[in-house]
Structure formats: C-alpha cells, structure tokens
Protein backbone atom coordinates (compact mmCIF):
# COMPACT_ATOMS: atom_id res chain seq x y z
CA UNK A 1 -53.69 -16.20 140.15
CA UNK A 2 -52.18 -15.15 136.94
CA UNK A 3 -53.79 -17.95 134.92
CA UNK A 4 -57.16 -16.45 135.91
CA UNK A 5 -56.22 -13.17 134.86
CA UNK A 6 -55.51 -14.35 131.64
CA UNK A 7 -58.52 -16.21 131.01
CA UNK A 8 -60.69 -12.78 132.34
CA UNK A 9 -58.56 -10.69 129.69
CA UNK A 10 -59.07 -13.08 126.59
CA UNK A 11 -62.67 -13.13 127.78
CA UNK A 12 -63.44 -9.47 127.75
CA UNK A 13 -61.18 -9.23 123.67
CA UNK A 14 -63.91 -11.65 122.42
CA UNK A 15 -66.50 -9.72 124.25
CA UNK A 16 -65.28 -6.74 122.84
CA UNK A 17 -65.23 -8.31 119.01
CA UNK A 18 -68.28 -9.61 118.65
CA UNK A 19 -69.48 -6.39 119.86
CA UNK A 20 -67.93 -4.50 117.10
CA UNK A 21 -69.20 -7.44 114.36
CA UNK A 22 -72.43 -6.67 116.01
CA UNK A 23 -72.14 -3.09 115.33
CA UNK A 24 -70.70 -3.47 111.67
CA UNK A 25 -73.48 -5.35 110.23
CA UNK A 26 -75.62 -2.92 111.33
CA UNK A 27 -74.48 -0.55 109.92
CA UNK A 28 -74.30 -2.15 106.45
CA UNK A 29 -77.59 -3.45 106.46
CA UNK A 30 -79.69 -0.51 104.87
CA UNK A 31 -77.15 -1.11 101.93
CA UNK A 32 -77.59 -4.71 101.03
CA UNK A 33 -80.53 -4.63 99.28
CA UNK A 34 -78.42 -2.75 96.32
CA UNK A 35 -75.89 -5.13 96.16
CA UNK A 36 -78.06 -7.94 95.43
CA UNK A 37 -79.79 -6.14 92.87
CA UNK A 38 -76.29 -5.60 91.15
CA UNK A 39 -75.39 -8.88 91.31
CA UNK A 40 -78.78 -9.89 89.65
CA UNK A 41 -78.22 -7.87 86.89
CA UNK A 42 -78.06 -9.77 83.64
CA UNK A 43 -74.84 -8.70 81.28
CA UNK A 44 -74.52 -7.16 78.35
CA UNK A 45 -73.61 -8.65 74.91
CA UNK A 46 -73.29 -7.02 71.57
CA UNK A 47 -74.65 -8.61 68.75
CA UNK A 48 -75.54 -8.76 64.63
CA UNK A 49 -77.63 -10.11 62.48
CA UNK A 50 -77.46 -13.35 60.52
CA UNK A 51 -76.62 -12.12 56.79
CA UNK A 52 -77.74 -13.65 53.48
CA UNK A 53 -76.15 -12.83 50.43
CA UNK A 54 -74.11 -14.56 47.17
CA UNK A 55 -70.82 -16.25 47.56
CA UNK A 56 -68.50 -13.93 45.74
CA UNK A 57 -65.23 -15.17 45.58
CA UNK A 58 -62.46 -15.67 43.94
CA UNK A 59 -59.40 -18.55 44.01
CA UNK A 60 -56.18 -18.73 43.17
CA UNK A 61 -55.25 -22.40 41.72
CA UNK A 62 -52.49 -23.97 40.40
CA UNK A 63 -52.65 -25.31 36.74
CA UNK A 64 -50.53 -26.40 33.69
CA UNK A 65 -51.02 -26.06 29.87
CA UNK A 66 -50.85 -29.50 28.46
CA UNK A 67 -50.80 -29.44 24.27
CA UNK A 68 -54.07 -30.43 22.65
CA UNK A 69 -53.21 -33.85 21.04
CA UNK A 70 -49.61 -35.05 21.67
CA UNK A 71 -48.41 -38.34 19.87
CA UNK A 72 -45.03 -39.95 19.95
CA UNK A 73 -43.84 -41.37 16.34
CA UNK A 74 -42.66 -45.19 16.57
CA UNK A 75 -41.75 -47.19 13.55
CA UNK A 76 -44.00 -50.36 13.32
CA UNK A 77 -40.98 -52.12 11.58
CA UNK A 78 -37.27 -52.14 11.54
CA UNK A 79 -35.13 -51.03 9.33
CA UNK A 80 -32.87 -48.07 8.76
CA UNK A 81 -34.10 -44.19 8.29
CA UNK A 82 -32.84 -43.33 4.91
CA UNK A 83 -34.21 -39.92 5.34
CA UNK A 84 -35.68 -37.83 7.76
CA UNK A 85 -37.04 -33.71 7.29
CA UNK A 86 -37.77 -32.19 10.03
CA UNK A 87 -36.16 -31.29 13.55
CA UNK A 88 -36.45 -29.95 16.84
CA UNK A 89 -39.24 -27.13 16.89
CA UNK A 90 -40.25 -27.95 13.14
CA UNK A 91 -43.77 -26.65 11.92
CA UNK A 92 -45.51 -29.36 10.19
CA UNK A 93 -48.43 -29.74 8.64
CA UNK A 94 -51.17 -32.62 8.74
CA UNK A 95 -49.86 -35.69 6.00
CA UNK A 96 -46.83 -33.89 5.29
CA UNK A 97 -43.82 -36.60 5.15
CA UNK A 98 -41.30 -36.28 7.75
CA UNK A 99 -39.00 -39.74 8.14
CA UNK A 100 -38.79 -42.66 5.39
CA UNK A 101 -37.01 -45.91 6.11
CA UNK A 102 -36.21 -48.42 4.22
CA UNK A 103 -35.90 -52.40 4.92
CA UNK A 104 -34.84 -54.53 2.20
CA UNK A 105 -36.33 -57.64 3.38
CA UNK A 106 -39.42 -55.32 2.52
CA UNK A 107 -38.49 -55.38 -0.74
CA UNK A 108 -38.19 -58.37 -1.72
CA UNK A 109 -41.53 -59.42 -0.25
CA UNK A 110 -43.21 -56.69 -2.26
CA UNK A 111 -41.25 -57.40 -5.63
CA UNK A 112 -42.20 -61.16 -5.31
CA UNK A 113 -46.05 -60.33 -4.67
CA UNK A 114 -45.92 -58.87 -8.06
CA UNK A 115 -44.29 -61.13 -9.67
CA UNK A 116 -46.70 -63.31 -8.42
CA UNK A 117 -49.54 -61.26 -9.06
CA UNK A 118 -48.36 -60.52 -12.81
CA UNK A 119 -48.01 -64.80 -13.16
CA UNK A 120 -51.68 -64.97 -11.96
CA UNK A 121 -53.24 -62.62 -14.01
CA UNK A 122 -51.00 -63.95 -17.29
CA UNK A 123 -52.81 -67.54 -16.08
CA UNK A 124 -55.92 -65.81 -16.32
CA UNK A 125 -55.91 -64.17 -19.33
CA UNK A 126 -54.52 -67.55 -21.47
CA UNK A 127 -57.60 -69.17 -19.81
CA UNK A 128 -60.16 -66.52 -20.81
CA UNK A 129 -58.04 -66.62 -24.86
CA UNK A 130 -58.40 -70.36 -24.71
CA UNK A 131 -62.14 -70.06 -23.66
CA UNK A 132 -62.68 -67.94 -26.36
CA UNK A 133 -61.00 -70.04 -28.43
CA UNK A 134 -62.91 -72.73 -28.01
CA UNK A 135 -66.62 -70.57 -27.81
CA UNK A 136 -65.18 -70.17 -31.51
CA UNK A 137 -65.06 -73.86 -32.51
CA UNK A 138 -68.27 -74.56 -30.68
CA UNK A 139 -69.98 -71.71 -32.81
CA UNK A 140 -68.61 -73.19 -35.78
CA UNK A 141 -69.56 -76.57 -34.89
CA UNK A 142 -73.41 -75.00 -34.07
CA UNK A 143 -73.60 -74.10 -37.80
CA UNK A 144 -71.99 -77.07 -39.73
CA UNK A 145 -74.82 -79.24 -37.03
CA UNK A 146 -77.75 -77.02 -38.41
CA UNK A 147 -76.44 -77.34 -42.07
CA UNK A 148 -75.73 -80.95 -41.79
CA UNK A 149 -79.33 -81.52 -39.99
CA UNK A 150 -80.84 -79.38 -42.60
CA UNK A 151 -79.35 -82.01 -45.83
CA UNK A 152 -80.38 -85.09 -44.06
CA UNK A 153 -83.73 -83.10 -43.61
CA UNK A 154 -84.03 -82.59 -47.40
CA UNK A 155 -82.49 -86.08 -48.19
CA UNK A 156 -85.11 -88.21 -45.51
CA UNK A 157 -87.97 -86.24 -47.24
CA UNK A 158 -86.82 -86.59 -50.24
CA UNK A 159 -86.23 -90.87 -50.32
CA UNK A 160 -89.92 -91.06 -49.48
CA UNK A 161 -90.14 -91.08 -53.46
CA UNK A 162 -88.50 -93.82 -54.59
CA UNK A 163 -85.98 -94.05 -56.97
CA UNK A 164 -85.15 -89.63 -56.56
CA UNK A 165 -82.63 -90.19 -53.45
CA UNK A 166 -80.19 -93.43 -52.80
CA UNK A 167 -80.50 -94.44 -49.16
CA UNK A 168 -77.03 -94.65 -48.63
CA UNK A 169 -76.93 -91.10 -48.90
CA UNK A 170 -79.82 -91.19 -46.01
CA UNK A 171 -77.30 -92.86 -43.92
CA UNK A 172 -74.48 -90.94 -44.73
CA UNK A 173 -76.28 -87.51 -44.22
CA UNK A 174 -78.06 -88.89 -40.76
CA UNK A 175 -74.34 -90.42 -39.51
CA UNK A 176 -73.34 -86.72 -40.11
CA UNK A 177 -75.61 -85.38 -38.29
CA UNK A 178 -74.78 -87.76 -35.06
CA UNK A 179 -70.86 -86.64 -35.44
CA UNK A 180 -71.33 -83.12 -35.77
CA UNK A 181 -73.85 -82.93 -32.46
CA UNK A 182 -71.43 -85.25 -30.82
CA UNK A 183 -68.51 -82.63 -31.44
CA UNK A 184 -70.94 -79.43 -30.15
CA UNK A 185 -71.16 -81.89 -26.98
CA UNK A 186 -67.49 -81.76 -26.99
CA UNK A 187 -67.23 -78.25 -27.36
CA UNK A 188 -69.50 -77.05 -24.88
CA UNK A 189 -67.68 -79.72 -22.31
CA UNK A 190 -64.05 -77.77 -22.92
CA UNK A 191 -65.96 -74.74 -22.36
CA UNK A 192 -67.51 -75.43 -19.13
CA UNK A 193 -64.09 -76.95 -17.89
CA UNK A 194 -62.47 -73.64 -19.32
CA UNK A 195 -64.75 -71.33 -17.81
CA UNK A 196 -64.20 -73.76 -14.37
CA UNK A 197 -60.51 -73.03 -14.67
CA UNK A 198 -60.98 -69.16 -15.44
CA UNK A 199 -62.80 -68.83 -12.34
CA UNK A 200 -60.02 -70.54 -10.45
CA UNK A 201 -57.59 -68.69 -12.00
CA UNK A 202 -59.47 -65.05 -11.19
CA UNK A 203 -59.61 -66.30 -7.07
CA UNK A 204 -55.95 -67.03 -7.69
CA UNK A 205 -55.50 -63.32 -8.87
CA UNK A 206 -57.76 -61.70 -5.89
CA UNK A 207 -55.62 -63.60 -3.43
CA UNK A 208 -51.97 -62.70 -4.79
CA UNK A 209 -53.08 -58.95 -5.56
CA UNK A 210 -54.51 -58.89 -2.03
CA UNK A 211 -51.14 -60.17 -0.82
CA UNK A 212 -49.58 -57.57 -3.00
CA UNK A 213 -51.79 -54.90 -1.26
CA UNK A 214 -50.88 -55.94 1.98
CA UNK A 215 -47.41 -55.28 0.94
CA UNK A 216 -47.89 -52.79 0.17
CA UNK A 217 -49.43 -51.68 3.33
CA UNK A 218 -46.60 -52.77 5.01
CA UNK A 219 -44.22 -51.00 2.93
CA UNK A 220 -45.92 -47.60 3.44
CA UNK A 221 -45.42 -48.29 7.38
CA UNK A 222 -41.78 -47.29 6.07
CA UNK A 223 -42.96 -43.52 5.33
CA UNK A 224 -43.89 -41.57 9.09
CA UNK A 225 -46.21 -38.49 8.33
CA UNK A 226 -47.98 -36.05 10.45
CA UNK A 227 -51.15 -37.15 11.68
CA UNK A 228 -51.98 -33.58 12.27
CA UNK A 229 -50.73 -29.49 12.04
CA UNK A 230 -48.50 -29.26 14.97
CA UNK A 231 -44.58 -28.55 16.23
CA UNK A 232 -42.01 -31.50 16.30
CA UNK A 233 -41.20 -31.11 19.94
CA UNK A 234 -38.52 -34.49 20.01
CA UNK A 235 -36.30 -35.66 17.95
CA UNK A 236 -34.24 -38.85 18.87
CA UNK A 237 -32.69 -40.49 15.48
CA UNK A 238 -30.48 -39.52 12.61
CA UNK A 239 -30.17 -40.61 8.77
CA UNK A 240 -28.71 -44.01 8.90
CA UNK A 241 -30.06 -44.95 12.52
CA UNK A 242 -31.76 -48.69 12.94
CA UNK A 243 -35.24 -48.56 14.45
CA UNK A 244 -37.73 -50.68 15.50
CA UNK A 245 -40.77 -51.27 17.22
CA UNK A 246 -41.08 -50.57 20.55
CA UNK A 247 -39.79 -53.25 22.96
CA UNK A 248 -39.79 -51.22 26.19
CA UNK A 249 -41.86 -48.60 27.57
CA UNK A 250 -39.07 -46.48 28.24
CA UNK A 251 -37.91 -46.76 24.25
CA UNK A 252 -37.93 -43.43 23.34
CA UNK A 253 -40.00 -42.51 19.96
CA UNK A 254 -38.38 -41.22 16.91
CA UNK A 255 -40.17 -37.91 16.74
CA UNK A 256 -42.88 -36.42 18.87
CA UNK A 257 -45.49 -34.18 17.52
CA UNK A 258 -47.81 -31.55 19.47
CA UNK A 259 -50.80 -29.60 18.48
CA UNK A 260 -49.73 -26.41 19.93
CA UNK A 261 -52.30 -23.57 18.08
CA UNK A 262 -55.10 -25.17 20.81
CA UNK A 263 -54.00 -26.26 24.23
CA UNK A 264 -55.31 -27.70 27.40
CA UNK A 265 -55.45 -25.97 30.79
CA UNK A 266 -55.79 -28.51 33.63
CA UNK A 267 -57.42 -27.35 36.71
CA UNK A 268 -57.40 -29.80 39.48
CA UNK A 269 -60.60 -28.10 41.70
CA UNK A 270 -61.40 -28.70 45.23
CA UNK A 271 -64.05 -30.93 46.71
CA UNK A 272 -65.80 -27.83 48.02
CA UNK A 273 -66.02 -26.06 44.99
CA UNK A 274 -66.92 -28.99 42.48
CA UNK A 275 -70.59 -28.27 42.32
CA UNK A 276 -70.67 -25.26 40.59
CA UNK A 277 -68.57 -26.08 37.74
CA UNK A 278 -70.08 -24.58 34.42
CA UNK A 279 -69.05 -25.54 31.29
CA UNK A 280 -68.33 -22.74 28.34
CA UNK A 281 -67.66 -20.61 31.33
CA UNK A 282 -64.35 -18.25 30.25
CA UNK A 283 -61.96 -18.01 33.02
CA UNK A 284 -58.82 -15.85 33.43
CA UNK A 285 -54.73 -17.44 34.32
CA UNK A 286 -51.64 -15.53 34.50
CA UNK A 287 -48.20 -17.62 33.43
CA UNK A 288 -44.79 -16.27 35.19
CA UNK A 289 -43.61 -16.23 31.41
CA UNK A 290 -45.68 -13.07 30.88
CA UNK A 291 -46.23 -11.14 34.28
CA UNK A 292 -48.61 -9.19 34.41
CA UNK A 293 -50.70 -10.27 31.07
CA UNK A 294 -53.78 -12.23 31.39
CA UNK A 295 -54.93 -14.97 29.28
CA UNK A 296 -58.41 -16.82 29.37
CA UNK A 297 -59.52 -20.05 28.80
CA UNK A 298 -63.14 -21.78 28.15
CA UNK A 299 -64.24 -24.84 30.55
CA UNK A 300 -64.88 -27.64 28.42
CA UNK A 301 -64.13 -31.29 29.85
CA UNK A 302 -64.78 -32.30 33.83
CA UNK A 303 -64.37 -35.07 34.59
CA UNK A 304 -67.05 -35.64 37.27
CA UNK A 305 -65.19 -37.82 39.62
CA UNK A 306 -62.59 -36.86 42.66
CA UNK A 307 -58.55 -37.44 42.56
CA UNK A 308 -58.79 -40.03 45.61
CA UNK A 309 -55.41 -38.56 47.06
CA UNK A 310 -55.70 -34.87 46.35
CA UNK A 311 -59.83 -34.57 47.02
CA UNK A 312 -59.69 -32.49 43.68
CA UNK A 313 -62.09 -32.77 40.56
CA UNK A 314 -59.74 -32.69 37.38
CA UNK A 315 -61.27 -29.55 34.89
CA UNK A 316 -59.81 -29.15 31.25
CA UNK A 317 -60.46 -25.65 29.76
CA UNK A 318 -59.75 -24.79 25.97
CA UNK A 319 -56.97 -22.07 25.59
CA UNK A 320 -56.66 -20.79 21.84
CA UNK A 321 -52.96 -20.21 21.33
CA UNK A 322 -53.08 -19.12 17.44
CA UNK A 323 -50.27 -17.13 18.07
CA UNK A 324 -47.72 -19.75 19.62
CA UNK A 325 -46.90 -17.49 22.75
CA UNK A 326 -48.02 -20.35 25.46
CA UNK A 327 -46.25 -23.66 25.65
CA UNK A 328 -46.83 -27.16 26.61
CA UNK A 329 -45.59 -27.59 30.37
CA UNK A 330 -46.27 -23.69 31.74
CA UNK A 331 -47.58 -23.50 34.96
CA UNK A 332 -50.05 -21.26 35.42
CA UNK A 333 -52.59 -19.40 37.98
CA UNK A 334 -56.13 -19.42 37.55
CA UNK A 335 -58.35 -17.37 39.04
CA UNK A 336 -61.25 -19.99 39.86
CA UNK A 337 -64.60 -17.98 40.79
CA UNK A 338 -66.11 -19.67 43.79
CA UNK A 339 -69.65 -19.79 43.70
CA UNK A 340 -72.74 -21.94 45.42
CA UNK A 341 -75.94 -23.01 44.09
CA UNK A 342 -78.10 -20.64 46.41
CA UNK A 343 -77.59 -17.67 48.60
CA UNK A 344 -75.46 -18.48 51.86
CA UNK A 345 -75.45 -17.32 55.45
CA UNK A 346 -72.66 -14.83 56.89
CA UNK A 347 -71.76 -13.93 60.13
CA UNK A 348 -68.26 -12.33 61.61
CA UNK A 349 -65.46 -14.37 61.65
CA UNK A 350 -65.26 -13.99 65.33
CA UNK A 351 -68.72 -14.85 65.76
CA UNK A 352 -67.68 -18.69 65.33
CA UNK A 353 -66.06 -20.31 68.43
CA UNK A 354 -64.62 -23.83 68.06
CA UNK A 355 -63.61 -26.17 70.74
CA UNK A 356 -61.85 -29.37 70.53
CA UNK A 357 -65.65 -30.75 70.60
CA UNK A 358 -67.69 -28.57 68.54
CA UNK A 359 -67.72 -25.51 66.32
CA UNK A 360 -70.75 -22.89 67.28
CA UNK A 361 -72.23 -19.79 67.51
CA UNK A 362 -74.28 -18.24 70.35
CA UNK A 363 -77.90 -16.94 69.47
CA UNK A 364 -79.73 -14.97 71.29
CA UNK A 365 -83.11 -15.69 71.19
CA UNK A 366 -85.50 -13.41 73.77
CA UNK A 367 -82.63 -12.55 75.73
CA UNK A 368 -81.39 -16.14 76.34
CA UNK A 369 -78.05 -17.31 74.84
CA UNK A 370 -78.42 -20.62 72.72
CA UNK A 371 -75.35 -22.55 71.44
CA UNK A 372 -75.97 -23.52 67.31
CA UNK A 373 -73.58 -25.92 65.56
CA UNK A 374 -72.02 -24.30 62.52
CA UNK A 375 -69.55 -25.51 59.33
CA UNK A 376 -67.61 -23.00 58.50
CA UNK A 377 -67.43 -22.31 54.88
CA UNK A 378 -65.32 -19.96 52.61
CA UNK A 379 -64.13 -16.71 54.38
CA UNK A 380 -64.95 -13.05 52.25
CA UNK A 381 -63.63 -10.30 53.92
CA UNK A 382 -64.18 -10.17 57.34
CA UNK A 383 -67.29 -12.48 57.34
CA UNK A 384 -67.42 -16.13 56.93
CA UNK A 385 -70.05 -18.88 55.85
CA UNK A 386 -71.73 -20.78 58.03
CA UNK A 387 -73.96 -23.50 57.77
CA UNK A 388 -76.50 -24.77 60.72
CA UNK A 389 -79.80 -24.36 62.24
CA UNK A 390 -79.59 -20.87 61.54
CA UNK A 391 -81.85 -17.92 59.12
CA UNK A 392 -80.89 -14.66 58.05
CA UNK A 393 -82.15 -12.00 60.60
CA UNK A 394 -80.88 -14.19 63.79
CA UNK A 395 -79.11 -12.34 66.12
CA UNK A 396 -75.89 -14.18 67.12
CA UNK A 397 -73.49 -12.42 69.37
CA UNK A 398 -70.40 -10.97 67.51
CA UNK A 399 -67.94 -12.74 70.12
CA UNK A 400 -68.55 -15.84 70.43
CA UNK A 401 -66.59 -18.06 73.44
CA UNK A 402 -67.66 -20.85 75.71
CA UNK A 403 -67.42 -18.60 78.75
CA UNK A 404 -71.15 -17.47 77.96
CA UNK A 405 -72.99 -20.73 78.57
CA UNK A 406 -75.74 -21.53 76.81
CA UNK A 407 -78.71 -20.88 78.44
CA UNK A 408 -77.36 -17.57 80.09
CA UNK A 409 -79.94 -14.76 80.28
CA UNK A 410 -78.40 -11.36 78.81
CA UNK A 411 -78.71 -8.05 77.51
CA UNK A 412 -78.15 -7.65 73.69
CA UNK A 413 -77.06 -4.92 71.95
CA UNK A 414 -77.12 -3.97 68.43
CA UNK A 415 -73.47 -3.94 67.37
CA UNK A 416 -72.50 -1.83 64.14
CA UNK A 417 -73.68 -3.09 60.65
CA UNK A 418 -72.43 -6.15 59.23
CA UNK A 419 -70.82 -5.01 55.62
C-alpha cells in the first residue's frame, strides 16, 4: 500500500516538470531568432595599413683605434747597443737614427774586404802600367820594322845595278828586317797576355769590392732608423745590452714605433647590415677619454668577407689625429647608420605574432583573416620591418595572435595612423 503511493507521487512530480519545461520553451521561443543572429555576428578587429618608407637608423657599435702602421725594431745581428736616442713616447721622424750597435767580428770582416779590395785594384793597376809598358816597346818596335823594311827596300833596288850595292849588305838589311817583325810578334803576344791578365785582374776587383759592399750592408744593419714619422711607443734595451735576432716569437723588440698623426678605427659590422657599406662615407665615435666630444672617421678598407665566429664584416675607417689627442688601443662607440638598398615594409611591433613554429601577421583581405609569414627586421620606434608576401597598403590587423585563425571572417576597422 505505501509502495504504491509512492510510485503515484513520483509519477505526478515528473508530470508536473515536464509540464513546466513545456511551458518554458514556449515562452522563449519568439526570442530565439535574436540570439542566433548574435551569435552569427562576425567580430570586430582593428587594423592598419602596410607602410613603406626608408630604413632610418642608427647603431651603436663597439670599436678600437688601432695606429696606422705599427712596426717592432729587431736587430738582424748581434752585438752590443753602443748607443741608443730615443725613449718611451719619443717623436721621431722618418730616417732619423735612433739605436747603433756595434759587433766587432763586423769589423774585422769589413776591414779585411778592403784590404782585399785595395790588393785587387793595386794588381790591376801594375797590369794596366805593364800593358802600357809594353804597347810602348811594341810602338817602338813598329817604327825601327818600317825603317829597317824601308833600307832593305832601298838596298834590294839598289843591287839591281851591279857593282853600286854589296849583297852582303842585301842580306844583312833583309835579316833585319826578319828580327825586327819577329820582335813586333813578340810584342803584340805580351800584350794580348797582358791585356788577358788585366781583365782577370778587373773581375777580381768587381768581386772583392762587391764583397766589400756587402759588408758593408751588413754593417749598416748595426744602425736602427725610423722607417717612418711616428712615436716610440716601447722601449726594451739599454746602452751596453746584447741583442740579437729574434729566436722566439715572444722575444720582445728593441723599440716599437707607431704612426700616430693617422689612425685606424676598426668596426666589426653585423651580417645584417654588411650590404650597405659605403666607402668615403664619414661616420661619427665618441671615446670615454673625451665624453661628450665627437670625432669622425672616413670608411676606407672592408674587408668583404664575415668573422666566422662573430658573423661580423671587419670595416677600417681613416681617423686624422694631427693633433695627437686619440691613442692606439681606445675603445670607442660608433654610431653606424643602418640603411637598406630599397625602401622597406613597416608594420606595429605588435602586429607580428611568433609561435614556436612560425612568425606572422594576419591580413585581412575582404573581410577574411589570412596568416602571412614575416622576418622581422630592425625595429624604429614603435614599428618594425618585416619581410613576406606582403605590399604597402595591406591591411594587417594591429594585434596579431593565433587565437584569430586564419580563415576567420571579421569586421575591420581602421585603427589610428601608423607614424
């Protein structure tokens, strides 16, 4: 009895809740139609245009001032510096003497050259006095021939008459004749072995003065000038110090020497910036020894290839430095103007939306959103560079995030002007 009462009471509090389901639909129904139109509604997003305009920008990179030609002074032999004139922070001028050495060994090699040399050329000169000599018998020789000839001549013409000319005397004059041509023969023979000799003895004199020269040479390797005008930056020996040529690399020189009145400013310039490096183009640095005083340079050297390690190009600019205010080793900061070959695209920096997969920004194009793959470039204010399948005028929306899918249809609005 009481389980059918229960079953008649749950039966009549479904009955009475379908009936009020019943009754609530219908009484929402006139208002559906509205919903569904609001939830067809497309949504709203603001937007700008695509800009094109020139890359003005300007970079802040580190550089050093390197002198313009920088040599380090070794001695090419040893021996002892018997003098040196100059010191630390000396101002020198190009050929001026600054260190002489001297090496006794030396010395002696260039003393006996000439000794040698003055032998040679004493050689030579008896050999040209005894050529002369002899030229001098030979002439004589030449004359007593033609006189002689000229008797025996007379005489032979002569004994054709008989009886004028005994021709004994024939004999005698033509036996005359035959000695004195015999001694020219002679003559001339010593001459040519003379002149031989003289010859020998001149080689003899080109090879010990050469040797004497090259003594010379080697002797002058004892006097260290200055190759150019510049500031002794290093000094390492005294008066009475033994040198020699360098046997290590980490022997340090005797002096070192810098061109200082020109110096080099080395700019190591990113990858992305390399292509529009001009030469002669003046740019401005700062060094901390002067704050707030700018100083220019003029791009000269590149050296068109890329650091491997840094992803830099190496640039060398000229800095005058007539007055002797910069230094070799500053540091400075250069303000590198960044520029590009053509005009380049801008859009807001919060246009751009990057995943772990892509970076991309959404276009609207008729009122559908379309994702475009972007490289980001150099930033300039509040816009950035961008480079894609994009053209100045496109409308891309000025938030860009994955939550509007591509493909979407929406609303755009003109957001404020992109400046």
């Amino acid at each position: 009895m009481i389980r059918r009462n229960l079953l008649i009471a749950s039966a009549f509090v479904i009955t009475i809740i379908i009936a009020w389901l019943f009754f609530r639909a219908g009484s929402q129904k006139p208002g559906a139609p509205a919903a569904a139109e609001g939830a067809q509604q497309a949504p709203t997003v603001a937007v700008v245009n695509v800009v094109s305009q020139e890359l003005n920008l300007q970079r802040h990179l580190p550089g050093e001032l390197q002198a313009y030609q920088d040599v380090a002074l070794y001695p090419k032999l040893p021996g002892f510096v018997d003098w040196i004139g100059v010191d630390r922070g000396s101002v020198v001028k190009a050929g001026q003497l600054l260190l002489r050495m001297s090496a006794p060994e030396i010395s002696a090699q260039l003393s006996e050259a000439g000794a040698k040399t003055r032998v040679a050329e004493s050689q030579r000169n008896e050999a040209e006095a005894r050529i002369q000599g002899i030229r001098a018998q030979r002439i004589e020789a030449d004359a007593k021939l033609a006189s002689d000839e000229a008797t025996y001549t007379r005489l032979k013409a002569a004994s054709a008459t008989p009886g004028v000319v005994a021709g004994n005397d024939v004999e005698v004059a033509e036996r005359t004749v035959e000695a004195d041509r015999a001694r020219v023969k002679v003559y001339e023979e010593n001459e040519k072995a003379a002149q031989s000799q003289a010859v020998s003895l001149s080689e003899n004199v080109k090879a010990v003065t050469e040797a004497a020269r090259s003594a010379g040479d080697i002797e002058s390797y004892l006097r260290i000038a200055a190759p150019f005008d510049g500031v002794i930056t290093e000094r390492n020996v005294h008066k009475g110090s033994l040198v020699g040529p360098a046997g290590a690399p980490a022997a340090p020189p005797m002096l070192r020497i810098r061109q200082v009145s020109r110096l080099r400013l080395v700019v190591s310039v990113p990858e992305a910036d390399a292509g529009a490096i001009a030469t002669n183009e003046k740019i401005s640095f700062s060094v901390p020894a002067f704050p707030g005083e700018s100083f220019t340079g003029v791009v000269r050297r590149i050296a068109h290839a890329l650091d491997a390690k840094t992803r830099t190009m190496p640039v060398e600019l000229d800095v005058e430095n007539s007055k002797g205010r910069l230094a070799p080793g500053m540091y400075a900061e250069v303000i590198w103007p960044t520029r590009r070959s053509q005009p380049s695209l801008f859009v807001p920096a919060s246009a751009v939306a990057v995943t772990t997969e892509r970076s991309f920004v959404i276009r609207i194009h008729d009122g559908v959103a379309e994702w475009v793959d972007v490289t980001r470039g150099a930033s300039m204010g509040n816009l950035i560079e961008v480079f894609g399948d994009l053209q100045a005028g496109d409308q891309v929306a000025t938030r860009g995030a994955d939550e509007l899918r591509e493909g979407t249809r929406v609303s755009p609005k003109k957001a404020s002007d992109v400046k």
